[in-house]
Protein backbone atom coordinates (compact mmCIF):
# COMPACT_ATOMS: atom_id res chain seq x y z
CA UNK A 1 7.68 -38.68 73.66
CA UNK A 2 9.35 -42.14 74.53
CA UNK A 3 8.86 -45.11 73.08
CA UNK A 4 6.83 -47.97 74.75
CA UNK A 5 8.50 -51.41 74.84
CA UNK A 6 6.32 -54.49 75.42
CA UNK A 7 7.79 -58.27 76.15
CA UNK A 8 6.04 -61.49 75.59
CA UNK A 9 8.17 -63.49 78.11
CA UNK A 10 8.97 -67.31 77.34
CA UNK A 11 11.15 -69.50 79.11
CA UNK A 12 13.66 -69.96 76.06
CA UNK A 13 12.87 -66.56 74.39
CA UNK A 14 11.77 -63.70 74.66
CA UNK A 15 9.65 -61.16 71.91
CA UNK A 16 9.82 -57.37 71.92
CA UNK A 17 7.85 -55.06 70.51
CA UNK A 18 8.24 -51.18 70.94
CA UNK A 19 6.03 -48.12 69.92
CA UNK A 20 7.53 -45.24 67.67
CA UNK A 21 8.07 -42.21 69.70
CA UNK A 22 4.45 -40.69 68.97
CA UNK A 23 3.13 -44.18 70.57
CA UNK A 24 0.73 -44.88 67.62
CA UNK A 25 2.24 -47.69 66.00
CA UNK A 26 3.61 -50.94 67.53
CA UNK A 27 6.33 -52.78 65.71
CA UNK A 28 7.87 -55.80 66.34
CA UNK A 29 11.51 -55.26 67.66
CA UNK A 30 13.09 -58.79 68.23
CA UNK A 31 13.37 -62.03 69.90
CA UNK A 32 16.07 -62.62 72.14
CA UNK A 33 17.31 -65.33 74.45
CA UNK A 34 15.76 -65.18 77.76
CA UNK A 35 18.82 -65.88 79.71
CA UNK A 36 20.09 -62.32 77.22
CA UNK A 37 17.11 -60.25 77.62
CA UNK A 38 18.34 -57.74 80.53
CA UNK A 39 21.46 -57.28 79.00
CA UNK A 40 19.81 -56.88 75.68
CA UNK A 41 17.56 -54.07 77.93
CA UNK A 42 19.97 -52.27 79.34
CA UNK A 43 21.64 -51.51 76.24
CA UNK A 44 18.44 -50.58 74.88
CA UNK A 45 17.54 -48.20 77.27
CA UNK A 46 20.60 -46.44 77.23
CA UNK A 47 20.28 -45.79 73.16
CA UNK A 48 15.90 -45.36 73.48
CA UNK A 49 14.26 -43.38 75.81
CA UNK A 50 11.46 -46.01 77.05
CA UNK A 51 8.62 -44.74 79.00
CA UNK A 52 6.74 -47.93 79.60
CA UNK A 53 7.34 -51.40 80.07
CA UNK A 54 4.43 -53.65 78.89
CA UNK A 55 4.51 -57.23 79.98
CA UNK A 56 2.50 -60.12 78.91
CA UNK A 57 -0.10 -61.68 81.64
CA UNK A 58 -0.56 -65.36 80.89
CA UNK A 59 -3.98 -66.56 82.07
CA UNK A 60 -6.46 -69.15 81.53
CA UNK A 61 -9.86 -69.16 80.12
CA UNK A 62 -10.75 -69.22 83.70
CA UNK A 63 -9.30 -65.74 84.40
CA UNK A 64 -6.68 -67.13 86.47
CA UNK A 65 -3.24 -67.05 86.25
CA UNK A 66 -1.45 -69.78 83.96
CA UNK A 67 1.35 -71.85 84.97
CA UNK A 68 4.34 -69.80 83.47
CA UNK A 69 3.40 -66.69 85.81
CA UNK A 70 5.50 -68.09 87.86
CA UNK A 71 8.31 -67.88 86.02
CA UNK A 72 7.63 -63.85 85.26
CA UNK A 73 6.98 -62.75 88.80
CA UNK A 74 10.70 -63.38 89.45
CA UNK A 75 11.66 -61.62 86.21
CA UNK A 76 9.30 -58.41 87.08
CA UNK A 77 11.20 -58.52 89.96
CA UNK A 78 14.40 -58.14 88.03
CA UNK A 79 13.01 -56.00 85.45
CA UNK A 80 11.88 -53.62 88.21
CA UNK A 81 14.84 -53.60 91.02
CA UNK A 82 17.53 -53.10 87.25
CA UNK A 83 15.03 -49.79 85.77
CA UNK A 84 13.32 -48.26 88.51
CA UNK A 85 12.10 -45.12 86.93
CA UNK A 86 10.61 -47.57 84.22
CA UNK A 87 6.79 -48.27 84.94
CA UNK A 88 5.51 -52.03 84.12
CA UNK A 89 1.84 -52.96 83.53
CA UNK A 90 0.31 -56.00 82.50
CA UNK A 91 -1.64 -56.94 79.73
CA UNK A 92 -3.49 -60.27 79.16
CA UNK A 93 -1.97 -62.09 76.84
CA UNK A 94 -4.47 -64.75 76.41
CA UNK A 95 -4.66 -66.17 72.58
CA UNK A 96 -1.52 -64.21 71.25
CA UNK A 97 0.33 -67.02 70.08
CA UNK A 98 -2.73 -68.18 68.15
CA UNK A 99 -3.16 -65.10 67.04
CA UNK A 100 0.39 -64.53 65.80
CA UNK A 101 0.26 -67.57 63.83
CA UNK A 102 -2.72 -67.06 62.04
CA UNK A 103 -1.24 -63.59 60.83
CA UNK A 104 1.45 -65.16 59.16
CA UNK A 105 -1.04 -67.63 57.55
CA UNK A 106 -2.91 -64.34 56.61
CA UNK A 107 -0.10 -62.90 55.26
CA UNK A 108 1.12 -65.35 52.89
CA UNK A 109 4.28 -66.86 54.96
CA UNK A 110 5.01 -70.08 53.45
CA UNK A 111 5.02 -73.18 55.86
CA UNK A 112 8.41 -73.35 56.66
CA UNK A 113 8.15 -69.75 57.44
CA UNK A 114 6.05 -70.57 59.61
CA UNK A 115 7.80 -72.82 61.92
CA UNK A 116 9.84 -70.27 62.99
CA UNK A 117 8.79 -69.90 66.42
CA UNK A 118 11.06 -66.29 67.18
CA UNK A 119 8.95 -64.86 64.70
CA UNK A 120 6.03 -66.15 66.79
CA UNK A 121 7.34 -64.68 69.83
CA UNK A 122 8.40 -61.46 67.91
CA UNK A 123 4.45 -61.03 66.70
CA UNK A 124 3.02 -61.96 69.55
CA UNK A 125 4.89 -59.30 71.72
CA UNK A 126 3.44 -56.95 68.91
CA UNK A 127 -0.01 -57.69 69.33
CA UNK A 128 0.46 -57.33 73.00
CA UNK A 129 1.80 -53.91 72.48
CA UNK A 130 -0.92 -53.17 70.05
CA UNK A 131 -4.08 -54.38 72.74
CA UNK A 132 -2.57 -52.03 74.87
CA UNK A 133 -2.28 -48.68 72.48
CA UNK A 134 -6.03 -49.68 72.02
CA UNK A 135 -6.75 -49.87 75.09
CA UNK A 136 -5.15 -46.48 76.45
């Protein structure tokens, strides 16, 4: 099987997660630049074989979508036109960042630790990835 590769998009960066290639377990992969994040893709791709692209949906306790959807339509775009054979869904991504943080509370990370806000990304993309295998 391929692996599944989900991306919590943020204007500055960018987290990744990606499954193993029995999709049980999701892992977080990295945090990149978002001006790097194709290039860091396509090279990617061409050493994984990725089945699935799994991008954050940014919404509102309303159920509508937030403000920074605008700035991933035009990326999907991108993403879509650059690996065509590559399905993307969408997963709600509402609370992640919360959620993130508190894990590394919950798992001892020291404040300064903490602060790190790649890591943040880099978890967050994770539990994205993870809502999804749960879901499926």
């Amino acid at each position: 099987m391929a692996r599944i590769l989900a991306i919590d998009y943020g204007m500055k960066r960018t987290g990744l997660a990606v499954t193993d290639t029995l999709q049980i377990i999701a892992s977080g992969l990295t945090t990149v630049t978002t001006q790097a994040l194709l290039p860091f893709l396509k090279a990617y791709v061409a050493k994984e074989t990725v089945e699935l692209f799994i991008v954050g949906e940014p919404k509102q306790l309303n159920n509508t979508p937030s403000e920074s959807e605008a700035f991933i339509v035009p990326f999907l775009k991108k993403l879509e036109a650059e690996f065509p054979h590559i399905p993307i869904k969408r997963v709600d991504e509402r609370f992640t960042s919360k959620m993130a943080f508190q894990t590394m509370i919950d798992s001892g990370l020291k404040k300064n630790q903490r602060k790190n806000k790649a890591l943040v990304d880099e978890i967050s993309a994770t539990l994205i990835l993870q809502s999804y295998l749960y879901s499926k």
